[in-house]
N, C-alpha and C. Protein backbone atom coordinates (compact mmCIF):
# COMPACT_ATOMS: atom_id res chain seq x y z
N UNK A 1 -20.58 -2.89 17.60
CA UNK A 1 -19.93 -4.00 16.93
C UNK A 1 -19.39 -4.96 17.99
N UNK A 2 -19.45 -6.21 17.60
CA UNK A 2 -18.97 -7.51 18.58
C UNK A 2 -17.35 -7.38 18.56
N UNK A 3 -17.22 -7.82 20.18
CA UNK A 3 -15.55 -8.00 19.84
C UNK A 3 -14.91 -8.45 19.45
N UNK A 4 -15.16 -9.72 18.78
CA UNK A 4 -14.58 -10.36 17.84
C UNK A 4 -14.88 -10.13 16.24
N UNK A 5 -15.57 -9.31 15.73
CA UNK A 5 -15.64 -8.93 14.73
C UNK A 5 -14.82 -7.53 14.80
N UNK A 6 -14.66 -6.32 16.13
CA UNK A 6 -13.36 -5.69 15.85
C UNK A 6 -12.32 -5.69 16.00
N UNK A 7 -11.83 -7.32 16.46
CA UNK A 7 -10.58 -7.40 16.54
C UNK A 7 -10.19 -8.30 15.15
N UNK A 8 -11.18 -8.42 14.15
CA UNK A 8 -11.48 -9.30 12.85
C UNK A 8 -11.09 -8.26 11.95
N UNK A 9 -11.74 -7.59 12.07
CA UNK A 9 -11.68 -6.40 11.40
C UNK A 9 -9.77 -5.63 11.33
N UNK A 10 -9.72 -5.43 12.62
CA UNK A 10 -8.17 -4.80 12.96
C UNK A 10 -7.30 -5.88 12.18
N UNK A 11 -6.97 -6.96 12.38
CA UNK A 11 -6.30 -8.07 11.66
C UNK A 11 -6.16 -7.76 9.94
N UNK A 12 -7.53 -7.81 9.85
CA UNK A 12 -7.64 -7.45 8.25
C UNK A 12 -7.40 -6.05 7.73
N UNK A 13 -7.22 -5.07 8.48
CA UNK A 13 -6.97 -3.95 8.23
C UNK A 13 -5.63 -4.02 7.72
N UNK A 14 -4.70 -4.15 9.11
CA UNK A 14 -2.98 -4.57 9.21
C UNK A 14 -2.91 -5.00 8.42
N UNK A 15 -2.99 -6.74 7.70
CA UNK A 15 -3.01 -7.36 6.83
C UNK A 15 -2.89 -6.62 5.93
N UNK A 16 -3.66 -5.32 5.52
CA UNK A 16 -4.32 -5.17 4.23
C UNK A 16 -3.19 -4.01 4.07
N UNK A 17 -2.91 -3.59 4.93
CA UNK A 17 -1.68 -2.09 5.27
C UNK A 17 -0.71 -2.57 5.15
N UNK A 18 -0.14 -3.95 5.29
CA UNK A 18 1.16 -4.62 5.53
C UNK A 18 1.29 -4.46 3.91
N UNK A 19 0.08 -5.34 3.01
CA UNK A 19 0.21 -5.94 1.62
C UNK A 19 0.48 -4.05 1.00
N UNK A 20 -0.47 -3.31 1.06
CA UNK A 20 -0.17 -2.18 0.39
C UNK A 20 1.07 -1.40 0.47
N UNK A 21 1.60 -1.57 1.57
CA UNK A 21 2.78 -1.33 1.86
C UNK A 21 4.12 -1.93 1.41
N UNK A 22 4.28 -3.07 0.71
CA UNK A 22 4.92 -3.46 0.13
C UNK A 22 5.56 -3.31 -0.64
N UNK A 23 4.87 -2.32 -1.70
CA UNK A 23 5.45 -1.80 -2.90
C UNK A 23 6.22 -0.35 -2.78
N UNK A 24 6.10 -0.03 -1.78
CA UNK A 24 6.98 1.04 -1.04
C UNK A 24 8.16 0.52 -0.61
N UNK A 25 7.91 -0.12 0.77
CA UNK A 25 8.82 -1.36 0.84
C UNK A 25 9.99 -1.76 -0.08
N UNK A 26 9.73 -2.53 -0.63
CA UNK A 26 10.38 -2.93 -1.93
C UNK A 26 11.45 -2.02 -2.34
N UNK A 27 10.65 -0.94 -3.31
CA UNK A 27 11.06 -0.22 -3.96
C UNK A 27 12.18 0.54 -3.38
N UNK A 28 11.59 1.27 -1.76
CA UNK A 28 12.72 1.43 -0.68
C UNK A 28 14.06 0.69 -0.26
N UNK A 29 13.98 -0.66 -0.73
CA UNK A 29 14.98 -1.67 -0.71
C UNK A 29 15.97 -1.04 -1.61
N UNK A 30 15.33 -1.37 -2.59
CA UNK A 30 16.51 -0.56 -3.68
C UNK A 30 17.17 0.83 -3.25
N UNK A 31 16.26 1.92 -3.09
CA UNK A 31 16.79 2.76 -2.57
C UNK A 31 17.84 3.25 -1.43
N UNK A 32 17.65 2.15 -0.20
CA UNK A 32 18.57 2.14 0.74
C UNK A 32 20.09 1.33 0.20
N UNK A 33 20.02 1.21 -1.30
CA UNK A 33 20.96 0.93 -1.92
C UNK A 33 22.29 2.41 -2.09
N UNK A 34 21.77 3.18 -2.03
CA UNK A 34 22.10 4.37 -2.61
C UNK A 34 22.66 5.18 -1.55
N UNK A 35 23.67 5.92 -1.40
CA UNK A 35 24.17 6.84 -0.32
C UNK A 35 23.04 7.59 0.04
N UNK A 36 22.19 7.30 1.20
CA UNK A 36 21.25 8.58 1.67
C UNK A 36 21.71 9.44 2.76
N UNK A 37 21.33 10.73 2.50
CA UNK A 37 21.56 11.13 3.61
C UNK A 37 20.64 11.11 5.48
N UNK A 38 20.94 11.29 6.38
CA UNK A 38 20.04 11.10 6.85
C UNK A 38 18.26 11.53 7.53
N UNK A 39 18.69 12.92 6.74
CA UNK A 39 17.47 13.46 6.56
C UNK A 39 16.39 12.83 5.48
N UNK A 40 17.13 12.32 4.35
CA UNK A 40 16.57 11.54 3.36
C UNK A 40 15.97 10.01 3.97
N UNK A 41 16.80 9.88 4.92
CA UNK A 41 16.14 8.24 5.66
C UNK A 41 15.10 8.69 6.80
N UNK A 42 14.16 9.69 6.94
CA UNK A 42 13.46 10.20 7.90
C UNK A 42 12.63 11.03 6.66
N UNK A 43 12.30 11.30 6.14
CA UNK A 43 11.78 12.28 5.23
C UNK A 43 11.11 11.55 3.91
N UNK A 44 11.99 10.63 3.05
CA UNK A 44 11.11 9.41 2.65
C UNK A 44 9.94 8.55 3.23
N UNK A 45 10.23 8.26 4.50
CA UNK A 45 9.30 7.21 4.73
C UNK A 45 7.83 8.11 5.23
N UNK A 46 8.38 9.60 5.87
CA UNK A 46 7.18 10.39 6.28
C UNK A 46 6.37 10.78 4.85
N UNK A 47 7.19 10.88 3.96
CA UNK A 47 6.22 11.37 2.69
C UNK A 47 5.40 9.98 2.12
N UNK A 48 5.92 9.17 2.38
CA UNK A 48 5.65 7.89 1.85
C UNK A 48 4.18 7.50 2.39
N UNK A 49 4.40 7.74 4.08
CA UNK A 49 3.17 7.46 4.77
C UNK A 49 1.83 8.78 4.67
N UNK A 50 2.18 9.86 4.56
CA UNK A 50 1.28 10.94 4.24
C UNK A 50 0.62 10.49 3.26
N UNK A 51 1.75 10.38 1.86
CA UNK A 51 0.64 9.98 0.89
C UNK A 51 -0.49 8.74 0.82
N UNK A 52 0.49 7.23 1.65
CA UNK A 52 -0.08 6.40 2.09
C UNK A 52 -1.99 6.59 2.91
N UNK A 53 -1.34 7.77 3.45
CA UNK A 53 -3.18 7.99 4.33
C UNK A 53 -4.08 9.26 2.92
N UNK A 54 -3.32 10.45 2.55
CA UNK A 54 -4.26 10.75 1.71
C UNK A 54 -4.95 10.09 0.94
N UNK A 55 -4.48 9.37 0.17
CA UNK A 55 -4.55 8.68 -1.33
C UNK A 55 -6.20 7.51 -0.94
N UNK A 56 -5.45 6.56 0.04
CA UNK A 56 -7.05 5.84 0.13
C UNK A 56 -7.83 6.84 1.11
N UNK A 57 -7.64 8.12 1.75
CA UNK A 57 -8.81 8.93 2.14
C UNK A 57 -9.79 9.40 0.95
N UNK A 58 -9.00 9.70 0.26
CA UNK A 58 -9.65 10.18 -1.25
C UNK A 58 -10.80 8.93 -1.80
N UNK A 59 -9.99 7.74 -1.52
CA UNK A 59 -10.57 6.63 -2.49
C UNK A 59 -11.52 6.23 -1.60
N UNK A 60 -11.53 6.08 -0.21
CA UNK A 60 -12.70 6.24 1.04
C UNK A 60 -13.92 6.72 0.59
N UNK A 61 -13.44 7.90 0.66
CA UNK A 61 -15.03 8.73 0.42
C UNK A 61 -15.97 8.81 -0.97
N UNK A 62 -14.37 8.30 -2.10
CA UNK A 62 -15.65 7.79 -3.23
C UNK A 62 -16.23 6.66 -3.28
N UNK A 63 -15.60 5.79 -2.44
CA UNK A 63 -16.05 4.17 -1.91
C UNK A 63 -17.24 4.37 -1.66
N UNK A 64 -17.63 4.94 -0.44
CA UNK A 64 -18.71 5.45 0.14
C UNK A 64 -19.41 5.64 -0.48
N UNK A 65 -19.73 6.92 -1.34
CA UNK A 65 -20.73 7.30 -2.32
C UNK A 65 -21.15 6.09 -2.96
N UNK A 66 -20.10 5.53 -3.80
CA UNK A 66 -20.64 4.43 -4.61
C UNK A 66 -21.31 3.50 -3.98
N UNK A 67 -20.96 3.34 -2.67
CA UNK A 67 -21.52 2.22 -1.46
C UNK A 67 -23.06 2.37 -2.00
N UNK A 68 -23.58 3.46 -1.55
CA UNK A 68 -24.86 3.98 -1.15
C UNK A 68 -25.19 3.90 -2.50
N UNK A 69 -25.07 4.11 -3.37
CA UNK A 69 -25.95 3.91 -4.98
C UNK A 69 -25.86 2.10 -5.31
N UNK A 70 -24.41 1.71 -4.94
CA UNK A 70 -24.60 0.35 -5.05
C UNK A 70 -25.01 -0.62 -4.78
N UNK A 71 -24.84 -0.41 -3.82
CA UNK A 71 -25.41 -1.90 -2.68
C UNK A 71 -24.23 -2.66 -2.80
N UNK A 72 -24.56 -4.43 -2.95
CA UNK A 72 -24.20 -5.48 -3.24
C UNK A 72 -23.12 -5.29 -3.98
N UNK A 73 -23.22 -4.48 -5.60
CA UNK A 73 -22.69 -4.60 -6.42
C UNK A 73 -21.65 -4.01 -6.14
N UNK A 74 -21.44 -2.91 -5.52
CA UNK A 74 -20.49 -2.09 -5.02
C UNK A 74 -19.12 -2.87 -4.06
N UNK A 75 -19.90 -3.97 -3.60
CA UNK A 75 -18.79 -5.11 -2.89
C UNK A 75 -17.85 -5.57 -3.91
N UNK A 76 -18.58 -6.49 -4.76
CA UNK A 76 -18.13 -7.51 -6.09
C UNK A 76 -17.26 -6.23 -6.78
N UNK A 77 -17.71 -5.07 -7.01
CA UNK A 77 -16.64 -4.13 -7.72
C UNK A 77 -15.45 -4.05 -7.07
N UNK A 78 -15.79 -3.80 -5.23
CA UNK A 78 -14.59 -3.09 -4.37
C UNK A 78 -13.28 -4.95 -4.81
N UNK A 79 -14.34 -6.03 -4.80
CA UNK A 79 -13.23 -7.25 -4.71
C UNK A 79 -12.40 -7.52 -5.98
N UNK A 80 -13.24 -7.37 -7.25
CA UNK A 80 -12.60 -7.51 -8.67
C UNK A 80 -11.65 -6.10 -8.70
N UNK A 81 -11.75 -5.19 -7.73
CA UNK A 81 -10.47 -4.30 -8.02
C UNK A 81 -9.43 -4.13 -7.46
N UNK A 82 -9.86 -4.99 -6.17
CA UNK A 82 -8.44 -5.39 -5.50
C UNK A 82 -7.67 -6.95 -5.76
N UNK A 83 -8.62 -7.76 -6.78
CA UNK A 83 -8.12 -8.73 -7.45
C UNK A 83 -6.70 -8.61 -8.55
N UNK A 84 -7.33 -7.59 -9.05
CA UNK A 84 -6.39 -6.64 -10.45
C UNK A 84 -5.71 -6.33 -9.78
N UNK A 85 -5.73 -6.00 -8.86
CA UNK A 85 -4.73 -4.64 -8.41
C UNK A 85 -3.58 -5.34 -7.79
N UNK A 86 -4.15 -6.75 -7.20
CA UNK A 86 -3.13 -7.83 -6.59
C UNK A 86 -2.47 -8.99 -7.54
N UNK A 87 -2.85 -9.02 -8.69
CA UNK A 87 -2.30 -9.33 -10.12
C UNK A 87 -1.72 -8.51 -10.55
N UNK A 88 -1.67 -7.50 -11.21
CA UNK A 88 -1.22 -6.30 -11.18
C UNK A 88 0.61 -6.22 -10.63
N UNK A 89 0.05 -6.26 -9.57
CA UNK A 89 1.19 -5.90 -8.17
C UNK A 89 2.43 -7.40 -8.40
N UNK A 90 1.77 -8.41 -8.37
CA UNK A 90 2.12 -9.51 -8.33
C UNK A 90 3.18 -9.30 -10.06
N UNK A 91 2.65 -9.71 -11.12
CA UNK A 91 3.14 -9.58 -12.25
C UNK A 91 4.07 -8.74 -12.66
N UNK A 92 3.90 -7.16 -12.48
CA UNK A 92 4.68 -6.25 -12.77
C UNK A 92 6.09 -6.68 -11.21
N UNK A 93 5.97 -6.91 -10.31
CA UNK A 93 7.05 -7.45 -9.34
C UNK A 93 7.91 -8.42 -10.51
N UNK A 94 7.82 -9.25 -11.27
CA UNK A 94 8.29 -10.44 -11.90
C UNK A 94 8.86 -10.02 -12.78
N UNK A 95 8.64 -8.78 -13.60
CA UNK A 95 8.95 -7.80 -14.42
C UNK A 95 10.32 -7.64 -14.33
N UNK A 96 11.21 -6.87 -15.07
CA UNK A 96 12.33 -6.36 -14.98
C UNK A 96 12.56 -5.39 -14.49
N UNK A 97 13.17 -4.94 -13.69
CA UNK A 97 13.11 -3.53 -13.24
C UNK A 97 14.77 -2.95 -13.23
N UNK A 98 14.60 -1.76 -13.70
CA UNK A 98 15.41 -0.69 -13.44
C UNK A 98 15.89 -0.29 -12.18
N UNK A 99 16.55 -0.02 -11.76
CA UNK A 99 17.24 0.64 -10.70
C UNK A 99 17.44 1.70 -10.39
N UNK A 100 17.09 2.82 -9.38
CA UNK A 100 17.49 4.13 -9.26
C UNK A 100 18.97 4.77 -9.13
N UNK A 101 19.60 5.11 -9.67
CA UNK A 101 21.00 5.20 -9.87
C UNK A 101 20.98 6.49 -8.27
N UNK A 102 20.44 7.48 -8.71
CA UNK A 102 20.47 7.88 -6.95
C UNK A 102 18.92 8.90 -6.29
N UNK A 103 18.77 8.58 -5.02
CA UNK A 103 17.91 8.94 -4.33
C UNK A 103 17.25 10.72 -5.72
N UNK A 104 15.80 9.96 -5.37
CA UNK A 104 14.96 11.73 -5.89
C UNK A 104 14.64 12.39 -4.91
N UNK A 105 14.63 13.77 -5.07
CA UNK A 105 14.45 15.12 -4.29
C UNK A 105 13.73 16.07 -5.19
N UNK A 106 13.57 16.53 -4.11
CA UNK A 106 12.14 17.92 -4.39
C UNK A 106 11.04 17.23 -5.07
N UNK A 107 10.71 17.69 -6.65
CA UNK A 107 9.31 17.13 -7.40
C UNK A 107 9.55 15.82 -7.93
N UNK A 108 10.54 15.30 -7.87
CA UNK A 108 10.92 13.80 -8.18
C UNK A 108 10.38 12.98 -6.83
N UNK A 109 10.88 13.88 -5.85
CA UNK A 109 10.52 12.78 -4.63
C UNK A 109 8.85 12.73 -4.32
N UNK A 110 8.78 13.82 -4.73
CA UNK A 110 6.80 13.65 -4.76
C UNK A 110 6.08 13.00 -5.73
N UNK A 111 6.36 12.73 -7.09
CA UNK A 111 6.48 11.86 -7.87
C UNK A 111 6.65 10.16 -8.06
N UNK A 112 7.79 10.22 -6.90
CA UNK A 112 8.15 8.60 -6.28
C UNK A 112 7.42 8.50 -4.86
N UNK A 113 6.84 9.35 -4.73
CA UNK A 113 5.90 8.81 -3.52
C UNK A 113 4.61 8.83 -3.64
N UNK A 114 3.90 9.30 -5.00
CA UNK A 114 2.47 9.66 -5.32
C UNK A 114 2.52 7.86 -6.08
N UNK A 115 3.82 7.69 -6.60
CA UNK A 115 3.66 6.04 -7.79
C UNK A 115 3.81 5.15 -6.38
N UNK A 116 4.54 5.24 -5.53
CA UNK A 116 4.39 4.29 -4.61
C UNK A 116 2.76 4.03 -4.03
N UNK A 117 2.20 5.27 -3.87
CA UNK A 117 0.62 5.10 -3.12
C UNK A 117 -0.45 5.30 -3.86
N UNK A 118 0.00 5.17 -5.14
CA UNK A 118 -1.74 5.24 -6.00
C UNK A 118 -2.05 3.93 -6.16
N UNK A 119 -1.66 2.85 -5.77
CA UNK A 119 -2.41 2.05 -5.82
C UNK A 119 -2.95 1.78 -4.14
N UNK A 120 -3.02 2.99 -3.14
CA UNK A 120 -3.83 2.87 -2.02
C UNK A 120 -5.50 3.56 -2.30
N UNK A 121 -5.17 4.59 -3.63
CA UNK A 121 -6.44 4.64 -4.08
C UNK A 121 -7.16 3.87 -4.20
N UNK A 122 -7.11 2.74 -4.52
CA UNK A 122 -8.12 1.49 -5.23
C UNK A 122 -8.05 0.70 -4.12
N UNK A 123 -7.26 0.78 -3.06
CA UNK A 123 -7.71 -0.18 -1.81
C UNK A 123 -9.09 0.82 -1.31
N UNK A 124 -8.49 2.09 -0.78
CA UNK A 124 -8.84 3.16 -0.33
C UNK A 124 -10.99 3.20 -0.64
N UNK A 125 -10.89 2.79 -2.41
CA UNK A 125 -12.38 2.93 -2.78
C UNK A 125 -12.92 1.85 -2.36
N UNK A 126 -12.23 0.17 -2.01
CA UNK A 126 -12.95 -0.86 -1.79
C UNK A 126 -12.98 -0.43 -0.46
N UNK A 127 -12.34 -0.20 0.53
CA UNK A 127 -12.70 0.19 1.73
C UNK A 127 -13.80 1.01 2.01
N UNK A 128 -14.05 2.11 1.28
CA UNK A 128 -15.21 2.81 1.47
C UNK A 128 -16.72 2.23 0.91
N UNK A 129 -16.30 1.43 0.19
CA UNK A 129 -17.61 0.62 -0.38
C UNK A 129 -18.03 -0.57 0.73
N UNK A 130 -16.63 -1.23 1.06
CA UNK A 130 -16.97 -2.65 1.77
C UNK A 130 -17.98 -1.49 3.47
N UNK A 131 -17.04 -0.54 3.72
CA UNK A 131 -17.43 0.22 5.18
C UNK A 131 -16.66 0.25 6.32
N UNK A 132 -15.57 0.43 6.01
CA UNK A 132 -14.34 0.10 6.88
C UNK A 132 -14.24 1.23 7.53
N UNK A 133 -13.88 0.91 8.73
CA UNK A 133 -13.17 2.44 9.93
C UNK A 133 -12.82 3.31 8.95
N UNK A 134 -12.96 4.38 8.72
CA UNK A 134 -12.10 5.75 8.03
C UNK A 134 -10.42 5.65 8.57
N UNK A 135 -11.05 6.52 9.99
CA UNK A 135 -9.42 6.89 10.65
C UNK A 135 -8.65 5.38 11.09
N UNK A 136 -9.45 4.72 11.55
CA UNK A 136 -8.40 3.66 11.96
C UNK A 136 -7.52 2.86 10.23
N UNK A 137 -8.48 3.11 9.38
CA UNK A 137 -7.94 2.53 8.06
C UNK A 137 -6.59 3.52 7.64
N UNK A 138 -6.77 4.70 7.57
CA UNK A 138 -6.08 5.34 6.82
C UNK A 138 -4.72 5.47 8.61
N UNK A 139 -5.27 5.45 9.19
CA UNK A 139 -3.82 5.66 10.70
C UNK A 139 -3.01 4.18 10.30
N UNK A 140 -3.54 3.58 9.82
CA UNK A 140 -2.91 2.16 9.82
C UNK A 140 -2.05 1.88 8.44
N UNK A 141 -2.58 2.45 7.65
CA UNK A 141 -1.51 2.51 6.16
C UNK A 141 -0.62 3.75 6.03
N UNK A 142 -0.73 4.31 6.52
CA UNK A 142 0.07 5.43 6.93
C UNK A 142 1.22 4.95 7.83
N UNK A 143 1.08 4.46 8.87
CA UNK A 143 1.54 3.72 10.13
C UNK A 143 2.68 2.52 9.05
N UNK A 144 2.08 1.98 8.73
CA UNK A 144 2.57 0.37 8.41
C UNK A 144 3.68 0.99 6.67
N UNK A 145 3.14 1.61 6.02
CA UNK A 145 3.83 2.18 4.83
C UNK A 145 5.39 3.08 5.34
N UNK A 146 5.21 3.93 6.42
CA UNK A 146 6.00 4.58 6.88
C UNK A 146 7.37 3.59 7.49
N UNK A 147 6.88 2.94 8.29
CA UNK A 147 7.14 2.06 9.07
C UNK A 147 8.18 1.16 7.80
N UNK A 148 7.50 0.45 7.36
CA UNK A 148 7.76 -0.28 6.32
C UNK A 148 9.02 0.04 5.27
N UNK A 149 8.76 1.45 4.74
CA UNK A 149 9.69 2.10 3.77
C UNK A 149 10.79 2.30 4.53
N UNK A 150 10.74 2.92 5.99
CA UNK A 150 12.14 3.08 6.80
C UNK A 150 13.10 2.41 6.42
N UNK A 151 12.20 0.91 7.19
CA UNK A 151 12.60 -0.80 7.07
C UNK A 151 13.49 -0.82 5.75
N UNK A 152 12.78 -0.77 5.20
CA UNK A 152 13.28 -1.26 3.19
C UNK A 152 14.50 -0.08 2.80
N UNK A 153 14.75 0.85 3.58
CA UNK A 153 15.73 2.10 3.21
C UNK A 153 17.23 1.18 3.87
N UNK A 154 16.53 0.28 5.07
CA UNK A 154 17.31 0.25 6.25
C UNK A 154 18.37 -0.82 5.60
N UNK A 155 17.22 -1.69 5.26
CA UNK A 155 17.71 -3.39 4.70
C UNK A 155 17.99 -3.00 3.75
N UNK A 156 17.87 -1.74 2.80
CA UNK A 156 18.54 -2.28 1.49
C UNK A 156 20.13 -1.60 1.46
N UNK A 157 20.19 -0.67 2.92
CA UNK A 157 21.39 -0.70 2.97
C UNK A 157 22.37 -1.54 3.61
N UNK A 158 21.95 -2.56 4.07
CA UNK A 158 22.22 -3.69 4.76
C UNK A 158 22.61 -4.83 3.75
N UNK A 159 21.58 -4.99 3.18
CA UNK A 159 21.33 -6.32 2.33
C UNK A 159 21.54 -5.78 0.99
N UNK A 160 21.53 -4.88 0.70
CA UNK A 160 21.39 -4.50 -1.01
C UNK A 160 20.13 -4.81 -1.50
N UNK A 161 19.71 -5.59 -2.71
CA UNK A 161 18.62 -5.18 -3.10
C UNK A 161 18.19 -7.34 -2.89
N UNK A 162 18.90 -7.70 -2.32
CA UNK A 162 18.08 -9.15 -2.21
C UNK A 162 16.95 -9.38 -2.22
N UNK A 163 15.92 -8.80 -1.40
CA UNK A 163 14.27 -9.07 -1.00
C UNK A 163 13.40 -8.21 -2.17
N UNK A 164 13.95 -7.51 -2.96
CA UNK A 164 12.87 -6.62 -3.72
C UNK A 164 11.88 -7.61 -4.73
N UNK A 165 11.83 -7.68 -5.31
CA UNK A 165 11.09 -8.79 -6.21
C UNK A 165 9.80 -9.38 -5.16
N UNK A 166 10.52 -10.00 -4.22
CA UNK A 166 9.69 -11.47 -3.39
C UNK A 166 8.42 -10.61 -2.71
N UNK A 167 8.98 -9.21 -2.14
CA UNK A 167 8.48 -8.89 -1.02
C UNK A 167 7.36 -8.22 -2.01
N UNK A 168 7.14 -7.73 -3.14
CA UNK A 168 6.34 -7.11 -3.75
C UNK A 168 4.92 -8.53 -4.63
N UNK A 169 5.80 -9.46 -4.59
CA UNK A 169 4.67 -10.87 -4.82
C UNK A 169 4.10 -10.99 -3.71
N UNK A 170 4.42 -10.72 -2.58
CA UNK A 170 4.00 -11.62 -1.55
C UNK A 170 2.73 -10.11 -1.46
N UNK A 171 2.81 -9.11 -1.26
CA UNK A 171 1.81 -7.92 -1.32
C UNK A 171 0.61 -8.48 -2.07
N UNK A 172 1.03 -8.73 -3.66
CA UNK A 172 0.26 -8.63 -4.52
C UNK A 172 -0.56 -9.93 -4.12
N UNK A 173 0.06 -11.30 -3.83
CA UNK A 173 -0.79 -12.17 -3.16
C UNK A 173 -2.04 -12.06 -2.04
N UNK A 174 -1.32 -11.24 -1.24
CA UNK A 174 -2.35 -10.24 0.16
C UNK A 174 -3.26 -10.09 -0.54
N UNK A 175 -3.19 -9.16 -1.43
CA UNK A 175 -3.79 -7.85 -2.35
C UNK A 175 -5.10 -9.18 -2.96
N UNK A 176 -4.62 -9.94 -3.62
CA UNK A 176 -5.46 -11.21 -4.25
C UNK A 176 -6.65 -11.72 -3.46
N UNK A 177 -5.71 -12.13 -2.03
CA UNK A 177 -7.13 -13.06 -1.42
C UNK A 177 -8.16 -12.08 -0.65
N UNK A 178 -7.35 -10.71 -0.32
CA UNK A 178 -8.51 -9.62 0.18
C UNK A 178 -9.85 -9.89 -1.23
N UNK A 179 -9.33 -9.91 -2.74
CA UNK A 179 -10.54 -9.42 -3.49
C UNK A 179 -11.32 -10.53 -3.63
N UNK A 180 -10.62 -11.62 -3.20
CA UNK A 180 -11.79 -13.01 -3.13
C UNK A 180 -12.89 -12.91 -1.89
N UNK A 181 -12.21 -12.24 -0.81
CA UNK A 181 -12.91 -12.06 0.60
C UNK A 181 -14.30 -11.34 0.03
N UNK A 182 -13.87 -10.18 -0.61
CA UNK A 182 -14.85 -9.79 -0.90
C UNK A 182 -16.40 -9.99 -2.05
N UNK A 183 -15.26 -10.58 -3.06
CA UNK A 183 -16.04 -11.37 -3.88
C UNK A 183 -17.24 -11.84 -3.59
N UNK A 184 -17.16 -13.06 -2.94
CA UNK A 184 -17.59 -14.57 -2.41
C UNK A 184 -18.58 -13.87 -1.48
């Protein structure tokens, strides 16, 4: 591969890890609302990012498959589902939302970290269809989700819940022009 198509590529990856990451993010905002402890501010964002890399590994390898039966069509699918998914993201942000009155633990917290990253599934399948790095895809949403949720634990104990709303439009926007990229 040319070097400017893998440093094209890396850009759009990040990009694409930053936007998915958002809704963790976010949601983490709120949460760093809440007395955590500090095992809870180290232990969230690692579960956050695990699931972050399983979830589109999963959706990878059915990408793939479908790649190979699809062709072409398999693109236009991977883009109309990260279109939705960035409407989706976008709309339900605008929504009303509830508030977590206090931090989840044990099967709650696996629960709030499986709803934070199922929508890396559906990045996860356009990635495996479009043909994206495996490991560098999934090291990078893992990376950037982790990273990210810390952030949002950090600021929302800082800031309270100011940025939640914006920061989850601005994802779903990401989320949007990736499915035109692919579209077109």
């Amino acid at each position: 591969m040319e070097p400017s198509l893998m440093v094209a590529e890396l850009v759009s990856l990040c990009l694409l890890s930053v936007a998915l990451s958002m809704d963790a993010f976010s949601v983490s905002i709120g949460l760093g609302t809440l007395k955590l402890r500090r095992s809870q501010m180290v232990s969230i964002p690692l579960l956050i990012g695990v699931f972050h890399m399983g979830m589109p590994l999963a959706g990878i390898w059915i990408g793939q498959v479908m790649s190979v039966h699809l062709g072409r069509g398999a693109s236009i699918i991977a883009g109309v589902v990260l279109l939705l998914l960035g409407i989706q993201m976008a709309i339900q942000s605008l929504s009303k939302h509830n508030g977590y009155k206090k931090a989840p633990r044990g099967l709650a917290l696996f629960a709030f970290c499986f709803g934070v990253s199922v929508d890396s599934f559906s990045v996860g399948l356009s990635l495996g269809i479009s043909g994206a790095h495996v490991f560098l895809s999934i090291t990078l949403m893992g990376l950037f989700s982790a990273c990210l949720t810390w952030f949002g634990l950090w600021l929302g104990h800082r800031l309270s819940a100011w940025l939640g709303p914006y920061s989850q439009v601005l994802g779903g926007v990401v989320l949007i022009v990736f499915g035109l990229k692919f579209v077109a």
